[in-house]
N, C-alpha and C. Protein backbone atom coordinates (compact mmCIF):
# COMPACT_ATOMS: atom_id res chain seq x y z
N UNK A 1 128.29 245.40 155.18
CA UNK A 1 128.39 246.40 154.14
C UNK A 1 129.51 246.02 153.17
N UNK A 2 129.48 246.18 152.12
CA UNK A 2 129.92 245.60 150.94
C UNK A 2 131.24 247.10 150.63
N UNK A 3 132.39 246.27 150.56
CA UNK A 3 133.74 247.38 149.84
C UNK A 3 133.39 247.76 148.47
N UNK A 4 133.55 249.33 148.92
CA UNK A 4 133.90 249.51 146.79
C UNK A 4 135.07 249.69 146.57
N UNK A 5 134.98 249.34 145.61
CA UNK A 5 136.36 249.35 144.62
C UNK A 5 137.28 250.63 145.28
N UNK A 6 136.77 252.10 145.85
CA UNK A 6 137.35 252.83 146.02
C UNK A 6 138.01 252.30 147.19
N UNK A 7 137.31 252.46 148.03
CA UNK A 7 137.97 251.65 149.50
C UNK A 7 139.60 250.28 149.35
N UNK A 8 139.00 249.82 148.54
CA UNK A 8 139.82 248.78 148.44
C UNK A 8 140.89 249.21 147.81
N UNK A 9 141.14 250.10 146.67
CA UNK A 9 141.81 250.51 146.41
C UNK A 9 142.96 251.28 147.19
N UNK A 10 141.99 252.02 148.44
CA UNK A 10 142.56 252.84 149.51
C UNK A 10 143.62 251.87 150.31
N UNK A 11 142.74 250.65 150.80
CA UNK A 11 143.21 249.83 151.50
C UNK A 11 144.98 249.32 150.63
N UNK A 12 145.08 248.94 149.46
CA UNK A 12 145.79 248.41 148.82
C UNK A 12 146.90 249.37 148.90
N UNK A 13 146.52 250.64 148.41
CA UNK A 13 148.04 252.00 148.78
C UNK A 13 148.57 251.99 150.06
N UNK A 14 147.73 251.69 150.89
CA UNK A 14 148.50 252.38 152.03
C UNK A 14 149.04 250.61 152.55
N UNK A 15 148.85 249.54 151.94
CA UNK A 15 149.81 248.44 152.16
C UNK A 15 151.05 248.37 151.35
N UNK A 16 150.86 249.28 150.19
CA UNK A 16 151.94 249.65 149.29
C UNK A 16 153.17 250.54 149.77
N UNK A 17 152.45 251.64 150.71
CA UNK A 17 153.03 252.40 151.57
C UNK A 17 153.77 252.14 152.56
N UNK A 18 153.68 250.92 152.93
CA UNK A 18 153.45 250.43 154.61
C UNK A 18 155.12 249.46 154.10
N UNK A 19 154.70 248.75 153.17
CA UNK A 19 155.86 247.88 152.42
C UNK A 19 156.26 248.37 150.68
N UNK A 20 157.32 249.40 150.75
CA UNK A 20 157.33 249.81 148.99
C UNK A 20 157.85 248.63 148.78
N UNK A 21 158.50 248.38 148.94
CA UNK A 21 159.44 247.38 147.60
C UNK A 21 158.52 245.99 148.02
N UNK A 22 157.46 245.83 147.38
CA UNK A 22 156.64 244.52 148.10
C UNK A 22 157.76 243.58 147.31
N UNK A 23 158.56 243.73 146.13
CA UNK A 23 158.83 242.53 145.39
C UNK A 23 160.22 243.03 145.53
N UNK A 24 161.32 242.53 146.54
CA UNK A 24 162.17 242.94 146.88
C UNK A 24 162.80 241.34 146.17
N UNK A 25 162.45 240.42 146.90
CA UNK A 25 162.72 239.33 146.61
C UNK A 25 163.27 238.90 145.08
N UNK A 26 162.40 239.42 144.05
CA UNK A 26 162.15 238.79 143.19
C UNK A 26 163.98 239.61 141.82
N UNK A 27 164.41 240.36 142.73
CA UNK A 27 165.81 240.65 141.62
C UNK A 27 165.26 241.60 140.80
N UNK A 28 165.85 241.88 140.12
CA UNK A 28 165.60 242.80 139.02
C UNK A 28 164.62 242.31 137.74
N UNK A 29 163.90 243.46 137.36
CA UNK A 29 162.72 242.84 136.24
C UNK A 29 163.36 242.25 134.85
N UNK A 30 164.53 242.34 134.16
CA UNK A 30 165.08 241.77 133.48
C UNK A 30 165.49 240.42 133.91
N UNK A 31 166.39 240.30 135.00
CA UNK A 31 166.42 238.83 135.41
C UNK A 31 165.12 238.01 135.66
N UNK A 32 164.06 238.33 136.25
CA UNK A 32 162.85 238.18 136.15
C UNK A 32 162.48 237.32 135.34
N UNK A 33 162.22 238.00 134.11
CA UNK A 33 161.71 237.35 132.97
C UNK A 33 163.19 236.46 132.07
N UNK A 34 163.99 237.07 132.25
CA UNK A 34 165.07 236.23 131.21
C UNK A 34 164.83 234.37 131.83
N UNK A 35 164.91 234.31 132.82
CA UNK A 35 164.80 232.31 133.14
C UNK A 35 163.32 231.97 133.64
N UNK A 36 162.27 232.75 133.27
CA UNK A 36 160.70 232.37 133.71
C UNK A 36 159.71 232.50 132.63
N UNK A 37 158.66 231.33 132.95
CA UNK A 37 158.00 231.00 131.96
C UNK A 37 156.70 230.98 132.96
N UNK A 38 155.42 231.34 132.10
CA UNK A 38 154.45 231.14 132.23
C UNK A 38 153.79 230.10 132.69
N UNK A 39 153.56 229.61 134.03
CA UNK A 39 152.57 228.41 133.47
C UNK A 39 151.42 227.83 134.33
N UNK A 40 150.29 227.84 133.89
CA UNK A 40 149.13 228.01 134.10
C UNK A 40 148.40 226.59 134.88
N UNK A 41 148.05 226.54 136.14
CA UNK A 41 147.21 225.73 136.41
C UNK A 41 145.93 225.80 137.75
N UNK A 42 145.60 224.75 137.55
CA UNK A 42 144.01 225.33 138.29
C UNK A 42 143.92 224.59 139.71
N UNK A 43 143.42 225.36 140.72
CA UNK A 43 143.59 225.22 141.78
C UNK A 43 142.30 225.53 142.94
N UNK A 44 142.10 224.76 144.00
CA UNK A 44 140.91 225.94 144.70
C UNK A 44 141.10 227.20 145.09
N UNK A 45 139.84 227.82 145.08
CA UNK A 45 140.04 228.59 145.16
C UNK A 45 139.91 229.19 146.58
N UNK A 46 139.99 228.76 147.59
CA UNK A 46 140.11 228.53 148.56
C UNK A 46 142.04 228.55 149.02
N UNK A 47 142.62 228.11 148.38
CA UNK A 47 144.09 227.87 148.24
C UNK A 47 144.69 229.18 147.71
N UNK A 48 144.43 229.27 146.58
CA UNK A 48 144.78 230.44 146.10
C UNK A 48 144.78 231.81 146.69
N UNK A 49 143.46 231.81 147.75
CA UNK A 49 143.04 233.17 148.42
C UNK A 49 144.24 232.77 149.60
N UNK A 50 144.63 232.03 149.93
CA UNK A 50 145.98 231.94 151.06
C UNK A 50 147.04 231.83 150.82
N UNK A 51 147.23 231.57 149.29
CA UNK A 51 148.62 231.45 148.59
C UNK A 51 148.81 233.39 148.86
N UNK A 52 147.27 233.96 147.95
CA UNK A 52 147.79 235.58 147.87
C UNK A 52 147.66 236.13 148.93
N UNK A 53 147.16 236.04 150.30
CA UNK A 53 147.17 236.53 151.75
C UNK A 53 149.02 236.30 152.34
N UNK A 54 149.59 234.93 152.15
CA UNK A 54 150.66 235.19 152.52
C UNK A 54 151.59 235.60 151.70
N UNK A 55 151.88 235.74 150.24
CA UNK A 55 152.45 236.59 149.63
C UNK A 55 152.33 237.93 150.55
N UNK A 56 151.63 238.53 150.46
CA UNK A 56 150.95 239.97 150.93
C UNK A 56 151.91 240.02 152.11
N UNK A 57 151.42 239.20 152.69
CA UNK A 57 152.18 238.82 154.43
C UNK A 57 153.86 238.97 154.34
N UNK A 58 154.03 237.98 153.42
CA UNK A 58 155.75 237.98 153.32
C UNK A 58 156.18 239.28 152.08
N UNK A 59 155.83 239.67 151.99
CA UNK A 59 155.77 241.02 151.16
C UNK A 59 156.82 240.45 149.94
N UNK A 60 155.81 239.31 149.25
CA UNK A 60 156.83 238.80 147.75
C UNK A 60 155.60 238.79 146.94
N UNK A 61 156.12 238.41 145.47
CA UNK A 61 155.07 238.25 144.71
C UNK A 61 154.82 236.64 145.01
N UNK A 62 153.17 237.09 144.44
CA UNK A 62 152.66 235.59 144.47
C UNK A 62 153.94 234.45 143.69
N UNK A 63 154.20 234.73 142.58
CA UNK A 63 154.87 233.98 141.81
C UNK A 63 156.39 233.53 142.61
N UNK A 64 156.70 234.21 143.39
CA UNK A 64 157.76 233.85 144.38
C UNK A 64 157.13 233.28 145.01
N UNK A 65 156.47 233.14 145.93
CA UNK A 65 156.03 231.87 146.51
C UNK A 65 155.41 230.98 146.15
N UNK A 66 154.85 230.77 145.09
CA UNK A 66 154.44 229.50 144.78
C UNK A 66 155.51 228.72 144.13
N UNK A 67 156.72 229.43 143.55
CA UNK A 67 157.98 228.68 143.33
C UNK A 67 158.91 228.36 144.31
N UNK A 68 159.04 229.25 145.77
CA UNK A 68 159.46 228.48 147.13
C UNK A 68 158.99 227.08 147.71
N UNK A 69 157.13 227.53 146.99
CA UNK A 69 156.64 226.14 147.99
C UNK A 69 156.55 225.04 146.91
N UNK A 70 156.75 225.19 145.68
CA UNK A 70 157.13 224.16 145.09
C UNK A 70 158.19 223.70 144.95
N UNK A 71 159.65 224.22 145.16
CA UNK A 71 160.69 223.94 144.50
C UNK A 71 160.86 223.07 146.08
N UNK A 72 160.40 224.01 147.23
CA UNK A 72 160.41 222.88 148.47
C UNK A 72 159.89 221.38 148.51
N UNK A 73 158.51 221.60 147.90
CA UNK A 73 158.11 220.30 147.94
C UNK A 73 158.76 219.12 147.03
N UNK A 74 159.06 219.76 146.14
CA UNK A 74 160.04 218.79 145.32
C UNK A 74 161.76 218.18 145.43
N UNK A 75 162.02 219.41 146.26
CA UNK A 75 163.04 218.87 147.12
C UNK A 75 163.05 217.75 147.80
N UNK A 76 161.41 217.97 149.17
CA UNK A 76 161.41 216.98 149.86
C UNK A 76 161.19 215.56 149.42
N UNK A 77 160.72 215.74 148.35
CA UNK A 77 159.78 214.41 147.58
C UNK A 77 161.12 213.59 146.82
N UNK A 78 162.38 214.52 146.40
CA UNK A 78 163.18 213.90 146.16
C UNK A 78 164.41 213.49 146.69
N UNK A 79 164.21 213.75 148.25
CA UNK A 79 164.98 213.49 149.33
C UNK A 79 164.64 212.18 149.88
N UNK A 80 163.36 212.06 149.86
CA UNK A 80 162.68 210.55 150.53
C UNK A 80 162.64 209.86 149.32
N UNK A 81 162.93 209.60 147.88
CA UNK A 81 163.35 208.78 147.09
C UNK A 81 164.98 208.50 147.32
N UNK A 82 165.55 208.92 147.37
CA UNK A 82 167.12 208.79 147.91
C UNK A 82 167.20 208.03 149.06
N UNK A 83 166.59 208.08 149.82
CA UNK A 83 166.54 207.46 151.02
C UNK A 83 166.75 205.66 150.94
C-alpha cells in the first residue's frame, strides 16, 4: 500500500518531535549562511537516499554531512600525499 502525502507528513512531525533541534549542529542561521555557498552536483541516487537517511539518523542537516564526509575525505587524501 502506497503512503500519502498525509501519512508521511505525520511520520515526519513526530520525528521532528522525537528530535526538535534536528539542526543543532549547524550554529546559528546567520553564521550559516555568512561562510556557505551553494554548490550543486549530481550523484546516485541511490547515495543520496543514504546520505538523507543518515542525516535523519545523526539528527544534522544533510548539508552538514556531506561537508563532514567531504572535508574528511580530503583530509585523508591529503594526509597520504604528505606521506
Amino acid at each position: 500500500m502506497t503512503e500519502t502525502s498525509a501519512e508521511r507528513r505525520q511520520q515526519r512531525d513526530a520525528r521532528r518531535q522525537r528530535s526538535p533541534s534536528r539542526r543543532q549542529d549547524d550554529g546559528p542561521a546567520s553564521e550559516q549562511q555568512a561562510d556557505k555557498q551553494q554548490f550543486n552536483v549530481y550523484l546516485p541516487q541511490a547515495l543520496i537516499r543514504r546520505a538523507k537517511h543518515a542525516a535523519v539518523d545523526q539528527t544534522m542537516s544533510l548539508s552538514r554531512l556531506v561537508e563532514l564526509a567531504l572535508s574528511a575525505h580530503l583530509d585523508g587524501l591529503e594526509k597520504e600525499r604528505s606521506r
